[in-house]
Every structure is written in C-alpha cells, then in structure tokens.
PDB file of N, CA and C in Angstrom:
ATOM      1  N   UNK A   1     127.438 149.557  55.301  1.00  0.00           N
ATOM      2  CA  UNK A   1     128.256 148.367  55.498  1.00  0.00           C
ATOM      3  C   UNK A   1     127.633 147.442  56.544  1.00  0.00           C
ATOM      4  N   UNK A   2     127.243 148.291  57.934  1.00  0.00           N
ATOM      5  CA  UNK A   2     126.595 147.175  58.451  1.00  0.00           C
ATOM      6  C   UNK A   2     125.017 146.481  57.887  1.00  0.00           C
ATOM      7  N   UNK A   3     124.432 147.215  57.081  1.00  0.00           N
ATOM      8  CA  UNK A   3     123.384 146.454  56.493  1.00  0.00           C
ATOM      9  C   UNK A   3     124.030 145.040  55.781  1.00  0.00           C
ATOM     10  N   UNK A   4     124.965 145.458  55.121  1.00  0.00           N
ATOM     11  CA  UNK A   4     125.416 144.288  54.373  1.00  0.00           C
ATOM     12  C   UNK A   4     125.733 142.877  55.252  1.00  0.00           C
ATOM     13  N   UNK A   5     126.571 143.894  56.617  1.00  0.00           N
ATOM     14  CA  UNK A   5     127.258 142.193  57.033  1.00  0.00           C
ATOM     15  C   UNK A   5     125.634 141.724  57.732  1.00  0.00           C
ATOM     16  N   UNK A   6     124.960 142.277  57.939  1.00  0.00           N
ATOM     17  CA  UNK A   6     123.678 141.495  58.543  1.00  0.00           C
ATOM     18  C   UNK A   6     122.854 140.813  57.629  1.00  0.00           C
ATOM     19  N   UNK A   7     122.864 141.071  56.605  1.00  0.00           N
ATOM     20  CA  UNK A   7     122.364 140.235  54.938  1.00  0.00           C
ATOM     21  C   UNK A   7     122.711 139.199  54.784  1.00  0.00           C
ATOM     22  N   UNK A   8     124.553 139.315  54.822  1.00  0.00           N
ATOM     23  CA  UNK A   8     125.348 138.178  54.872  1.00  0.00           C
ATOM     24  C   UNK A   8     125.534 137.154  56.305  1.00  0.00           C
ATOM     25  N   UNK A   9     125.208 137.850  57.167  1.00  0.00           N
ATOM     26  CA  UNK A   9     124.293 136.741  58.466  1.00  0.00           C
ATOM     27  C   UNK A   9     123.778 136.011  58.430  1.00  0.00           C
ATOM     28  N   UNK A  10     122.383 136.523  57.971  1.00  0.00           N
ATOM     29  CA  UNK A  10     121.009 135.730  58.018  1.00  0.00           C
ATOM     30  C   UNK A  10     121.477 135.007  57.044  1.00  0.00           C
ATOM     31  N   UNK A  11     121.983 135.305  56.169  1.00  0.00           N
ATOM     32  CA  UNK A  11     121.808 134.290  54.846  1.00  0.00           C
ATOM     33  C   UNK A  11     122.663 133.136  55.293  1.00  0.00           C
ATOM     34  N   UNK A  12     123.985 133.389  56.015  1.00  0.00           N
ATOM     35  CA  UNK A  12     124.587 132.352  57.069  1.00  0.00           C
ATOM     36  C   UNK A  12     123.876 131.380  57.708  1.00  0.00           C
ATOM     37  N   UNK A  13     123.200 132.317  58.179  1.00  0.00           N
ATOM     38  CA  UNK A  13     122.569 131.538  59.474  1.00  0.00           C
ATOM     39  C   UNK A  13     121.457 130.596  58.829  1.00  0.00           C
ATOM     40  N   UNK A  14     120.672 130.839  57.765  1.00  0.00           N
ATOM     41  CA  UNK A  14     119.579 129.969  56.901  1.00  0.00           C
ATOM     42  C   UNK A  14     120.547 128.795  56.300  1.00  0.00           C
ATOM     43  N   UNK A  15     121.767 128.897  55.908  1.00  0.00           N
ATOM     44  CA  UNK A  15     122.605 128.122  55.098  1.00  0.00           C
ATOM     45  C   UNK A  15     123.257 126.689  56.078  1.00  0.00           C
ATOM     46  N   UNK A  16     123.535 127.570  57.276  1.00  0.00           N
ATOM     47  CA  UNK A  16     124.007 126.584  58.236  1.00  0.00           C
ATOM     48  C   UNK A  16     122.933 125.313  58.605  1.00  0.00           C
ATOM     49  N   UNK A  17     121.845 125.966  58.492  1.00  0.00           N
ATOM     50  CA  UNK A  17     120.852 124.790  59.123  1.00  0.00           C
ATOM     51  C   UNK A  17     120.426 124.189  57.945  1.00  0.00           C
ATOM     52  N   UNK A  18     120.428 124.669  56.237  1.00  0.00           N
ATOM     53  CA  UNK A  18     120.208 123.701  54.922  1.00  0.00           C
ATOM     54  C   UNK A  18     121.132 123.081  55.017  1.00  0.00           C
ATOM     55  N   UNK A  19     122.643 123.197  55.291  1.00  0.00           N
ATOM     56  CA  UNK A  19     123.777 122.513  54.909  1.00  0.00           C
ATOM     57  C   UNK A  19     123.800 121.380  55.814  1.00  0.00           C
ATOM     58  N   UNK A  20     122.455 121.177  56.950  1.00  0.00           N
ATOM     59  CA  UNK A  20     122.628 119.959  57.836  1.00  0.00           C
ATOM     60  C   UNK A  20     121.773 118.662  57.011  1.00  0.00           C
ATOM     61  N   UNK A  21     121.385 118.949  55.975  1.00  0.00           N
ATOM     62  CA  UNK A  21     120.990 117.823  54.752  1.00  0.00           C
ATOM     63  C   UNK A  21     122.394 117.095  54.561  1.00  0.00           C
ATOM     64  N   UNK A  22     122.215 115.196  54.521  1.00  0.00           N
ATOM     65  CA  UNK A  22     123.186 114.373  53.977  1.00  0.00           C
ATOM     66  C   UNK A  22     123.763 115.069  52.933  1.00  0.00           C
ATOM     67  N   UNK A  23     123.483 115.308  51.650  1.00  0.00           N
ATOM     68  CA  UNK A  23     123.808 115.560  50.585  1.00  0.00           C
ATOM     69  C   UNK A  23     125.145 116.345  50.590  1.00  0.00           C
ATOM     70  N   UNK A  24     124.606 117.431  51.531  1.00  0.00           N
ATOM     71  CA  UNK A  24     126.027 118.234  51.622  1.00  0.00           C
ATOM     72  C   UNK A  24     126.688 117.610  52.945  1.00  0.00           C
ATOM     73  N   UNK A  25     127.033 116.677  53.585  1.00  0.00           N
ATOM     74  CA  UNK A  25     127.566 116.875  54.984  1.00  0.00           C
ATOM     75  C   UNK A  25     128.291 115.749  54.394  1.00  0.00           C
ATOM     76  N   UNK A  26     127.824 114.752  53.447  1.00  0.00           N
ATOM     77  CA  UNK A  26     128.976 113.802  52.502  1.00  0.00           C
ATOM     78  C   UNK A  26     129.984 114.675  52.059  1.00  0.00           C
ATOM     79  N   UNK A  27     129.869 115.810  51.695  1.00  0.00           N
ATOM     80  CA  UNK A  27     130.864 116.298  50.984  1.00  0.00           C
ATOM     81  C   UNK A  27     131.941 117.179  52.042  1.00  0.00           C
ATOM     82  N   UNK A  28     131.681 116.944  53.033  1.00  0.00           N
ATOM     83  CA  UNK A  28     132.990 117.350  54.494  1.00  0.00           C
ATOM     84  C   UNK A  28     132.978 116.063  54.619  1.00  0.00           C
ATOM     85  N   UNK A  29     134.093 114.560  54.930  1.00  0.00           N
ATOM     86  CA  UNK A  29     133.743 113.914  55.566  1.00  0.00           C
ATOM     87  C   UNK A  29     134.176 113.839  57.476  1.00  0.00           C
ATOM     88  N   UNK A  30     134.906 114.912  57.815  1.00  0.00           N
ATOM     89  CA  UNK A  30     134.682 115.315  59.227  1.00  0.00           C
ATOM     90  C   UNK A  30     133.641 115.510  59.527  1.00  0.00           C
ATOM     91  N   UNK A  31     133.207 116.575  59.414  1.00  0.00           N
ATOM     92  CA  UNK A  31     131.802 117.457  60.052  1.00  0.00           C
ATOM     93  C   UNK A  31     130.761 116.283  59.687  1.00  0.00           C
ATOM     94  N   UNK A  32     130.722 115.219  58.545  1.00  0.00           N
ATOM     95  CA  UNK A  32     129.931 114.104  58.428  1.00  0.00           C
ATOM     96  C   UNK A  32     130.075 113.282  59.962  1.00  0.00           C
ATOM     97  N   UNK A  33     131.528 112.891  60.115  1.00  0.00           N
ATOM     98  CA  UNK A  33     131.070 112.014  61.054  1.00  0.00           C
ATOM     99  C   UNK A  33     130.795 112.646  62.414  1.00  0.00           C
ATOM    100  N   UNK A  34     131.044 113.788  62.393  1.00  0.00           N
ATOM    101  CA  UNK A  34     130.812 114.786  63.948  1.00  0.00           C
ATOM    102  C   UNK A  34     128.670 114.719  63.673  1.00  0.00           C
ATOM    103  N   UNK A  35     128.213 114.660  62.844  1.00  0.00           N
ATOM    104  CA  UNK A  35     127.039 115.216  62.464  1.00  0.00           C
ATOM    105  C   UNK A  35     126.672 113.747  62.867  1.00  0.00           C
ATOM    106  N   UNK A  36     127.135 112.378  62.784  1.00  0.00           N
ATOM    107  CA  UNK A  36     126.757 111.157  62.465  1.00  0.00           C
ATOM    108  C   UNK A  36     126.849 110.728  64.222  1.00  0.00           C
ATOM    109  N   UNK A  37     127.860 111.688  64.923  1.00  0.00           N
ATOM    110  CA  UNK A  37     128.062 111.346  66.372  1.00  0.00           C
ATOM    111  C   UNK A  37     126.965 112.170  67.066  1.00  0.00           C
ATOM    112  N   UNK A  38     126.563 113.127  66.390  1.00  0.00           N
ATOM    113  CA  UNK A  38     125.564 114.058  67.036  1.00  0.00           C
ATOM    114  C   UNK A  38     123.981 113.305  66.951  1.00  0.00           C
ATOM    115  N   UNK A  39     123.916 112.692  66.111  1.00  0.00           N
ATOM    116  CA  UNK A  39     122.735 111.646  65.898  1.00  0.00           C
ATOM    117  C   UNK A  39     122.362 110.473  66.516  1.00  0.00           C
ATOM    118  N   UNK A  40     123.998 109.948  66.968  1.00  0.00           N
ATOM    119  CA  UNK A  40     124.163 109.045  67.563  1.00  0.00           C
ATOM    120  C   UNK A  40     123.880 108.924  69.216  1.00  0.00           C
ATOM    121  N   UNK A  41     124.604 110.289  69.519  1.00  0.00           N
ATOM    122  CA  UNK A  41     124.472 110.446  71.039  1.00  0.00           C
ATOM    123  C   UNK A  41     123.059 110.796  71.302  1.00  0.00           C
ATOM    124  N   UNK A  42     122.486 111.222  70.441  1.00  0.00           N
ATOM    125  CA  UNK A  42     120.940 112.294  70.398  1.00  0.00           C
ATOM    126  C   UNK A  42     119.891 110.580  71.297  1.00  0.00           C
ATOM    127  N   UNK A  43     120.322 109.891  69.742  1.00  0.00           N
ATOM    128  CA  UNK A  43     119.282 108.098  70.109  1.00  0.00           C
ATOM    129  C   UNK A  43     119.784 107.713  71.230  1.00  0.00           C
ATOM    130  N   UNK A  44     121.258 107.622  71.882  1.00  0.00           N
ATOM    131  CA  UNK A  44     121.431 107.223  73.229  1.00  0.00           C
ATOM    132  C   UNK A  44     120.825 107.782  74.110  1.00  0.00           C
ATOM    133  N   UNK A  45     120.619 109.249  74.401  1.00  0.00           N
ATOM    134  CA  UNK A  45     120.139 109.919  75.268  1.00  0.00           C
ATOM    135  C   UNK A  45     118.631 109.659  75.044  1.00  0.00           C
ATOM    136  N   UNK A  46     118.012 109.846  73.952  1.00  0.00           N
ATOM    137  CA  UNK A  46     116.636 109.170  74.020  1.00  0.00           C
ATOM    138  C   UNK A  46     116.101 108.207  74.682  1.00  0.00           C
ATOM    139  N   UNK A  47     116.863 107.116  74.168  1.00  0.00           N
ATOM    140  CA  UNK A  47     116.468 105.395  74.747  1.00  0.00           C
ATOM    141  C   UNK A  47     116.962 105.554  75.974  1.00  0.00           C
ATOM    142  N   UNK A  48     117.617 106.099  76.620  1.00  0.00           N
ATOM    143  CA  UNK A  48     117.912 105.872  78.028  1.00  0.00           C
ATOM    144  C   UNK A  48     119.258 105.359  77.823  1.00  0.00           C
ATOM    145  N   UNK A  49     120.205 105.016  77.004  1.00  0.00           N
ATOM    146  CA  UNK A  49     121.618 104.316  77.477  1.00  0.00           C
ATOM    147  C   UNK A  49     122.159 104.918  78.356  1.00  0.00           C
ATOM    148  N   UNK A  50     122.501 106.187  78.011  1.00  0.00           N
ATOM    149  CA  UNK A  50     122.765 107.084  79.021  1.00  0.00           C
ATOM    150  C   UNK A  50     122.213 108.077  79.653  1.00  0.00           C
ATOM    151  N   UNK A  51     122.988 108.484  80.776  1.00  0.00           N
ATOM    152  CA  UNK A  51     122.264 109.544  81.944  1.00  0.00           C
ATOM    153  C   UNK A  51     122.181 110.761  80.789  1.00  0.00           C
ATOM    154  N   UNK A  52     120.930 111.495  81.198  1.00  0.00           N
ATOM    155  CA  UNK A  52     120.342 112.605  80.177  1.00  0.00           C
ATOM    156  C   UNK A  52     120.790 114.203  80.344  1.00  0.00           C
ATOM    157  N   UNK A  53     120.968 114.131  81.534  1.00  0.00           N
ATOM    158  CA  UNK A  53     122.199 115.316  81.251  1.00  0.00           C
ATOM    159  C   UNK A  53     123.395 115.209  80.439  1.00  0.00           C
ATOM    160  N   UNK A  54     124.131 114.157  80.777  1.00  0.00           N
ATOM    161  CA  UNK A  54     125.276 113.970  80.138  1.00  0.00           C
ATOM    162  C   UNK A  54     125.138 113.996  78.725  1.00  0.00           C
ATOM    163  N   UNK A  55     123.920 113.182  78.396  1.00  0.00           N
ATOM    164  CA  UNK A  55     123.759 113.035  76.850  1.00  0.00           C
ATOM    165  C   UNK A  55     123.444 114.211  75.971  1.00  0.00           C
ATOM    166  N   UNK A  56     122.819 114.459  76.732  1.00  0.00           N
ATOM    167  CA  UNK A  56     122.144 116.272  76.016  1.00  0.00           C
ATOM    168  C   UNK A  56     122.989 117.058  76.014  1.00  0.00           C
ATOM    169  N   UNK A  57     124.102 117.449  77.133  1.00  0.00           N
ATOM    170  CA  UNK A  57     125.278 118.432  77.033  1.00  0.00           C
ATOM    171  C   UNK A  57     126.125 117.856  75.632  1.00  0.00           C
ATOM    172  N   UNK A  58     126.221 116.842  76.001  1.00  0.00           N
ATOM    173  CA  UNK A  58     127.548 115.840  74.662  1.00  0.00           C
ATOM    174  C   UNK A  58     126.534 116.218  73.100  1.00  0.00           C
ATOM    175  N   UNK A  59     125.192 116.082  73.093  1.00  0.00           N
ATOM    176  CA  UNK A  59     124.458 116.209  71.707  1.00  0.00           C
ATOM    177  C   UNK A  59     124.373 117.538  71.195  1.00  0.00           C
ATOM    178  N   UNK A  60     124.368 118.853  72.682  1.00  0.00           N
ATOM    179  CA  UNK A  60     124.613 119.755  71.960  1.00  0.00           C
ATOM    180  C   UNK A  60     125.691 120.329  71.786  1.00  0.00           C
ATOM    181  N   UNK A  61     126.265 120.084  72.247  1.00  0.00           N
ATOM    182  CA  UNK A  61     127.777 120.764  71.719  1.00  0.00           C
ATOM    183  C   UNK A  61     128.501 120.063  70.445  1.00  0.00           C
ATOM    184  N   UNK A  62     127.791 118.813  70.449  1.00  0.00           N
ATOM    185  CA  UNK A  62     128.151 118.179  68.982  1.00  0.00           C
ATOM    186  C   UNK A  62     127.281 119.136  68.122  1.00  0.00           C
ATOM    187  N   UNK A  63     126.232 119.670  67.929  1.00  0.00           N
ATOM    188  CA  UNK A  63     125.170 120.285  67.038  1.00  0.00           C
ATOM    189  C   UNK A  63     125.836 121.624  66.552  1.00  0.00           C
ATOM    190  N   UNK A  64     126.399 121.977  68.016  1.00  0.00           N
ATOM    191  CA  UNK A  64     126.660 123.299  67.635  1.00  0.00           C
ATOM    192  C   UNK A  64     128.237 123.651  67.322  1.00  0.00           C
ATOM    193  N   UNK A  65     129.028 122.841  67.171  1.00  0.00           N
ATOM    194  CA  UNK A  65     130.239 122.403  66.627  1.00  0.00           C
ATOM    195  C   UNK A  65     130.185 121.793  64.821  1.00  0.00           C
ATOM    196  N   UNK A  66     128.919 121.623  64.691  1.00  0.00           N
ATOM    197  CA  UNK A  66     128.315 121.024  63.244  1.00  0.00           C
ATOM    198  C   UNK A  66     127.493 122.401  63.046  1.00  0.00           C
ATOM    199  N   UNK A  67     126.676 123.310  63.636  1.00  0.00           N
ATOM    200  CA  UNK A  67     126.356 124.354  63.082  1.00  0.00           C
ATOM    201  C   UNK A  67     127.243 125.249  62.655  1.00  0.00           C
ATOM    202  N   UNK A  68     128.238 125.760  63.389  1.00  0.00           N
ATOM    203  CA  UNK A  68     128.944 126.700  63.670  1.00  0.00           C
ATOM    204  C   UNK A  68     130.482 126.564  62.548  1.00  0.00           C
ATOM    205  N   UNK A  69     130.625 125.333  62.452  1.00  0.00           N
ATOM    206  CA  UNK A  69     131.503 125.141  60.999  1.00  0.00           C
ATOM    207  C   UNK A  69     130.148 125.151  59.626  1.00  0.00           C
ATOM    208  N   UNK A  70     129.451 124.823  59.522  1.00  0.00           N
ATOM    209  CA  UNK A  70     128.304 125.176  58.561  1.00  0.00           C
ATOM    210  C   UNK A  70     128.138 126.807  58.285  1.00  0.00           C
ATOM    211  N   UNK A  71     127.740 127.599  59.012  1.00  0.00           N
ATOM    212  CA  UNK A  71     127.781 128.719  59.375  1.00  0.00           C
ATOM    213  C   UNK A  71     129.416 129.526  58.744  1.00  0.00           C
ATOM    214  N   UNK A  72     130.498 129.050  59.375  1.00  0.00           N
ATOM    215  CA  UNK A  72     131.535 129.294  58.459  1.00  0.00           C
ATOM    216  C   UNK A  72     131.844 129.546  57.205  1.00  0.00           C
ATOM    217  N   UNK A  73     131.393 128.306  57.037  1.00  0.00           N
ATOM    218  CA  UNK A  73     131.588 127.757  55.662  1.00  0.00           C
ATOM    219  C   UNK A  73     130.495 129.007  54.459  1.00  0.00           C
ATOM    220  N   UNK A  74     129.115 128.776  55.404  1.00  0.00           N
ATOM    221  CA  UNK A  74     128.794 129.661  54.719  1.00  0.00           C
ATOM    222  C   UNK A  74     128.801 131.302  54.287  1.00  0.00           C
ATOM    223  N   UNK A  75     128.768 131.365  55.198  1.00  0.00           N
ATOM    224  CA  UNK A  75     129.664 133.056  55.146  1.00  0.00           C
ATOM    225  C   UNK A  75     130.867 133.419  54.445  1.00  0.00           C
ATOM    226  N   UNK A  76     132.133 132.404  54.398  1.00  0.00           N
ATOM    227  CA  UNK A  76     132.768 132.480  53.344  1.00  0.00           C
ATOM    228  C   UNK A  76     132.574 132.656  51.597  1.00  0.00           C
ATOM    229  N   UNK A  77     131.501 131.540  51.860  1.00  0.00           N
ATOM    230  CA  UNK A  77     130.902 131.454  50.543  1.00  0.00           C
ATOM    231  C   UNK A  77     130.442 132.835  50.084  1.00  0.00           C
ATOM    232  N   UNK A  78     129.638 133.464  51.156  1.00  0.00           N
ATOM    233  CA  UNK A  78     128.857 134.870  50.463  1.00  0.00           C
ATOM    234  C   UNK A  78     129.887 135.419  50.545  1.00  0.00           C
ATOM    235  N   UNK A  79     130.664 135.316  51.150  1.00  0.00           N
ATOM    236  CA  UNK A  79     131.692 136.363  51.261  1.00  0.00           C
ATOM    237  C   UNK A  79     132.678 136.729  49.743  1.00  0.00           C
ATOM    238  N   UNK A  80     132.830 135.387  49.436  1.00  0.00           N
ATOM    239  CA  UNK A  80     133.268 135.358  48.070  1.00  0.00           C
ATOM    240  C   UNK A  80     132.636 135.187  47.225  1.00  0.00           C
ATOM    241  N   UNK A  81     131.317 134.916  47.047  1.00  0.00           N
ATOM    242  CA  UNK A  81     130.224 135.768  46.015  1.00  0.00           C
ATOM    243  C   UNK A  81     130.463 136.817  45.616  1.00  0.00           C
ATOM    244  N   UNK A  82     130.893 137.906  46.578  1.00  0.00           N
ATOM    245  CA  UNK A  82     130.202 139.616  46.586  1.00  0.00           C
ATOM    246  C   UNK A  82     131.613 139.884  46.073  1.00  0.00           C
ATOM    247  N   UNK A  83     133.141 139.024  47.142  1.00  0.00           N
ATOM    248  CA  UNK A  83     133.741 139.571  46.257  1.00  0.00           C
ATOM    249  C   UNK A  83     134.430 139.397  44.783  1.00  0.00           C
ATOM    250  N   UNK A  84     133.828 138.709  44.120  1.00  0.00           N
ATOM    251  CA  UNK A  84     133.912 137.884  42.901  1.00  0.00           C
ATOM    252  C   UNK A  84     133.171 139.077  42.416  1.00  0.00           C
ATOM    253  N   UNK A  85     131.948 139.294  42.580  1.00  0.00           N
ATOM    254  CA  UNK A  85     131.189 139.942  41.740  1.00  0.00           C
ATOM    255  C   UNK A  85     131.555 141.577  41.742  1.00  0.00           C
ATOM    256  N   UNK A  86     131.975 142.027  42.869  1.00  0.00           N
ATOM    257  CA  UNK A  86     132.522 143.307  42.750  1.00  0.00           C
ATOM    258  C   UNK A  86     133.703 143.332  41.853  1.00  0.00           C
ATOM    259  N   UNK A  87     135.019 142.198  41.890  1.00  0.00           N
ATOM    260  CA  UNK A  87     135.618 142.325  40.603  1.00  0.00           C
ATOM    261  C   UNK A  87     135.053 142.017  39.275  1.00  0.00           C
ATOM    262  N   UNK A  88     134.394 141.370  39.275  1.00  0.00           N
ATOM    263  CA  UNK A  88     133.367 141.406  37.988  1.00  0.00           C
ATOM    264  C   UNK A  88     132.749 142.983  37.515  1.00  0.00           C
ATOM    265  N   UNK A  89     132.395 143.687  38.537  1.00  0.00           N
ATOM    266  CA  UNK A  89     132.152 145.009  37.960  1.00  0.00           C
ATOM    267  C   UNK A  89     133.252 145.723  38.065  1.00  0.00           C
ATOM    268  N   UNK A  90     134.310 145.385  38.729  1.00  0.00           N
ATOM    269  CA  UNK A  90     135.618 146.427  38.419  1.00  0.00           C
ATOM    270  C   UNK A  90     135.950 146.082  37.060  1.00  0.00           C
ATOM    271  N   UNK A  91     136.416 145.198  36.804  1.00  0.00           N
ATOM    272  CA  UNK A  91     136.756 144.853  35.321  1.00  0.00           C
ATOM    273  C   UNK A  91     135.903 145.674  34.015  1.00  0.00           C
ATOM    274  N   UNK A  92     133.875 145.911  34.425  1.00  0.00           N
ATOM    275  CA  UNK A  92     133.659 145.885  33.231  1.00  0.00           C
ATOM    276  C   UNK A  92     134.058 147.703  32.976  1.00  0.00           C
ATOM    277  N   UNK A  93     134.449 148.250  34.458  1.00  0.00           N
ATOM    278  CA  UNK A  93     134.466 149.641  34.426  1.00  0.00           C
ATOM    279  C   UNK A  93     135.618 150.303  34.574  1.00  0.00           C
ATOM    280  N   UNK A  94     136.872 149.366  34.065  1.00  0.00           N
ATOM    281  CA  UNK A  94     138.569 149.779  34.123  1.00  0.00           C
ATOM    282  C   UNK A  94     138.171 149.868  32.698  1.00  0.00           C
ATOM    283  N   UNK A  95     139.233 151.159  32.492  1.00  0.00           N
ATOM    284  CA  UNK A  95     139.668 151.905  31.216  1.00  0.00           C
ATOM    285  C   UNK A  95     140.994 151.307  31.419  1.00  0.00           C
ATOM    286  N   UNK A  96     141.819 151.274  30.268  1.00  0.00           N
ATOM    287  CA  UNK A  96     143.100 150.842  30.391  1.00  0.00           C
ATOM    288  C   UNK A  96     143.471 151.245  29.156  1.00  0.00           C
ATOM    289  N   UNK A  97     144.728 151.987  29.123  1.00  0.00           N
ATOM    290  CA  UNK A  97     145.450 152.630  27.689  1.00  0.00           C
ATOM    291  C   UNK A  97     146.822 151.888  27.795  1.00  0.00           C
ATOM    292  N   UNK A  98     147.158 151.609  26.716  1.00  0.00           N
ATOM    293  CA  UNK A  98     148.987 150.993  26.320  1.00  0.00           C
ATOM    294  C   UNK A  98     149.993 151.978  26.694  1.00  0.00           C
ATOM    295  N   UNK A  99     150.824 151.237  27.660  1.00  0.00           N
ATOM    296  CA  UNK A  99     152.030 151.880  27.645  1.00  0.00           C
ATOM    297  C   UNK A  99     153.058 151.767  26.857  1.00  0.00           C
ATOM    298  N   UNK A 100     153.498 153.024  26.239  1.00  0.00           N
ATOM    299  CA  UNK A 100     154.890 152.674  25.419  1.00  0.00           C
ATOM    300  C   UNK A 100     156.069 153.397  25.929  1.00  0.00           C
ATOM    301  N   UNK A 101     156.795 152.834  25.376  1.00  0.00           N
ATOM    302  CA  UNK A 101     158.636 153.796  25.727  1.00  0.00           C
ATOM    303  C   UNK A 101     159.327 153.674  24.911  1.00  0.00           C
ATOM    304  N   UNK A 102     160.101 154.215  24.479  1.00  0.00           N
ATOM    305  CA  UNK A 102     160.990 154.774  23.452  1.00  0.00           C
ATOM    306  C   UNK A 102     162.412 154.229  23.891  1.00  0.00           C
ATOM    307  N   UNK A 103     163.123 153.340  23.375  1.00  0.00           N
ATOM    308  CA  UNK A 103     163.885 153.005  23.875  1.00  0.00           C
ATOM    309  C   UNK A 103     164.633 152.569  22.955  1.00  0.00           C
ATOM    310  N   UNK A 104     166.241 153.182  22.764  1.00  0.00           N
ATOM    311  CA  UNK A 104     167.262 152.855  21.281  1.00  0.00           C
ATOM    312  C   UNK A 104     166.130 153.037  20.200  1.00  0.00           C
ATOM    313  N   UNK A 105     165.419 153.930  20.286  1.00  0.00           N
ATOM    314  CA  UNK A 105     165.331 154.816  18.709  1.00  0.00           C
ATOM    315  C   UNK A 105     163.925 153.589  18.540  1.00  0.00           C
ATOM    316  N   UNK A 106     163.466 152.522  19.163  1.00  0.00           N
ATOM    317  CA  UNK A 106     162.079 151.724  18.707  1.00  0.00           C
ATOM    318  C   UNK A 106     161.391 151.766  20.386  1.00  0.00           C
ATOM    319  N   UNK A 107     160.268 151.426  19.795  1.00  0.00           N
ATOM    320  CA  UNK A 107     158.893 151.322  20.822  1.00  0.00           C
ATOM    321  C   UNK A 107     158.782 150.268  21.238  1.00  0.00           C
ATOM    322  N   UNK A 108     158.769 150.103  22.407  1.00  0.00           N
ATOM    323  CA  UNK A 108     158.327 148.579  22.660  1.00  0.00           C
ATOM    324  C   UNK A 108     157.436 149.059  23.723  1.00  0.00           C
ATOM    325  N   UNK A 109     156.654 147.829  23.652  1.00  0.00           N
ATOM    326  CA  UNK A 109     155.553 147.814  24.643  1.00  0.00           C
ATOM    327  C   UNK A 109     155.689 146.888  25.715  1.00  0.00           C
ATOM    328  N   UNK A 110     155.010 147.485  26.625  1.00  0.00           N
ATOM    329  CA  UNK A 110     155.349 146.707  28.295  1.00  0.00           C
ATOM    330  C   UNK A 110     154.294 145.417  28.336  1.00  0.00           C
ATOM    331  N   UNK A 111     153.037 146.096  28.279  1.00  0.00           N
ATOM    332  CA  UNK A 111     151.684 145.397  27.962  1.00  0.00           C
ATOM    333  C   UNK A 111     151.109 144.690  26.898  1.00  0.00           C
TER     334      UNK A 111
END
C-alpha cells in the first residue's frame, strides 16, 4: 500500500507542475486568476516596483497556493482512476445468481 500511495505522489507531484500550462488553468477560473497574480507580482518584484522581499514572499506563496491546489486536484484524479478501475475489475469477477421466493403459491423475482 505504501508503494502505491508514493506512485500516486510522484505522479501528483509531475501533474501539479503540467497543470501550470494556460490550457488547463482556463479551466479553474480561480486558481487562473491566483496563477495570473502570481505572474503579476513575480514582473513587479523583477522591475523593481516593489521592495524584493516583500515581492518574493507575496510570489511565493501565490505559487505555492497554485501548486498545492494543482497537486490536489491531481491526486484526486489518480485517486479515482484506480478507484474506477478496481470496480471495473470487481464487476468483471462478481458471480451473481437470481433470487426467487415463493410467495401465494407463484415466484416472483426480486432482481
């Protein structure tokens, strides 16, 4: 089991930093504009608008407030991969027989 949740980590952790592509960050439009403020403060602190401590504390905690819901997100996802696919193999390996009962002299079925 712990091999698994460390599979489902890394694969987190690779997903969080693809999912910082536009393509997908349109499709949150929060975490878009948190991602759009993290870009923003990044060029202030560059050019000098603002003092560079300040800017750098404010850019990373925006980054890692945009990683760390990415990261979420993705782990859910595997998470419900595996368990999608484990009911996918429960299903192909349930036996299931008809129940009947006898009831006033006829059969009826439940199922």
């Amino acid at each position: 089991m712990n091999t698994l949740n460390s599979l489902v980590d890394a694969y987190a952790l690779k997903q969080a930093f693809l999912k910082l592509a536009p393509q997908h960050m349109i499709k949150n439009p929060v975490m878009a504009l948190v991602w759009l403020g993290t870009l923003i403060t990044l060029i202030a602190t560059v050019a000098g608008w603002t003092d560079f401590t300040f800017g750098f504390i404010v850019t990373l905690l925006l980054l890692l407030t945009v990683l760390f819901s990415n990261y979420a997100e993705a782990v859910a996802e595997a998470r419900g991969r595996g368990q999608a696919a484990s009911l996918r193999q429960a299903r192909q390996n349930l036996m299931a027989s008809e129940l009947l009962v006898l009831f006033k002299s006829k059969i009826i079925s439940l199922f």
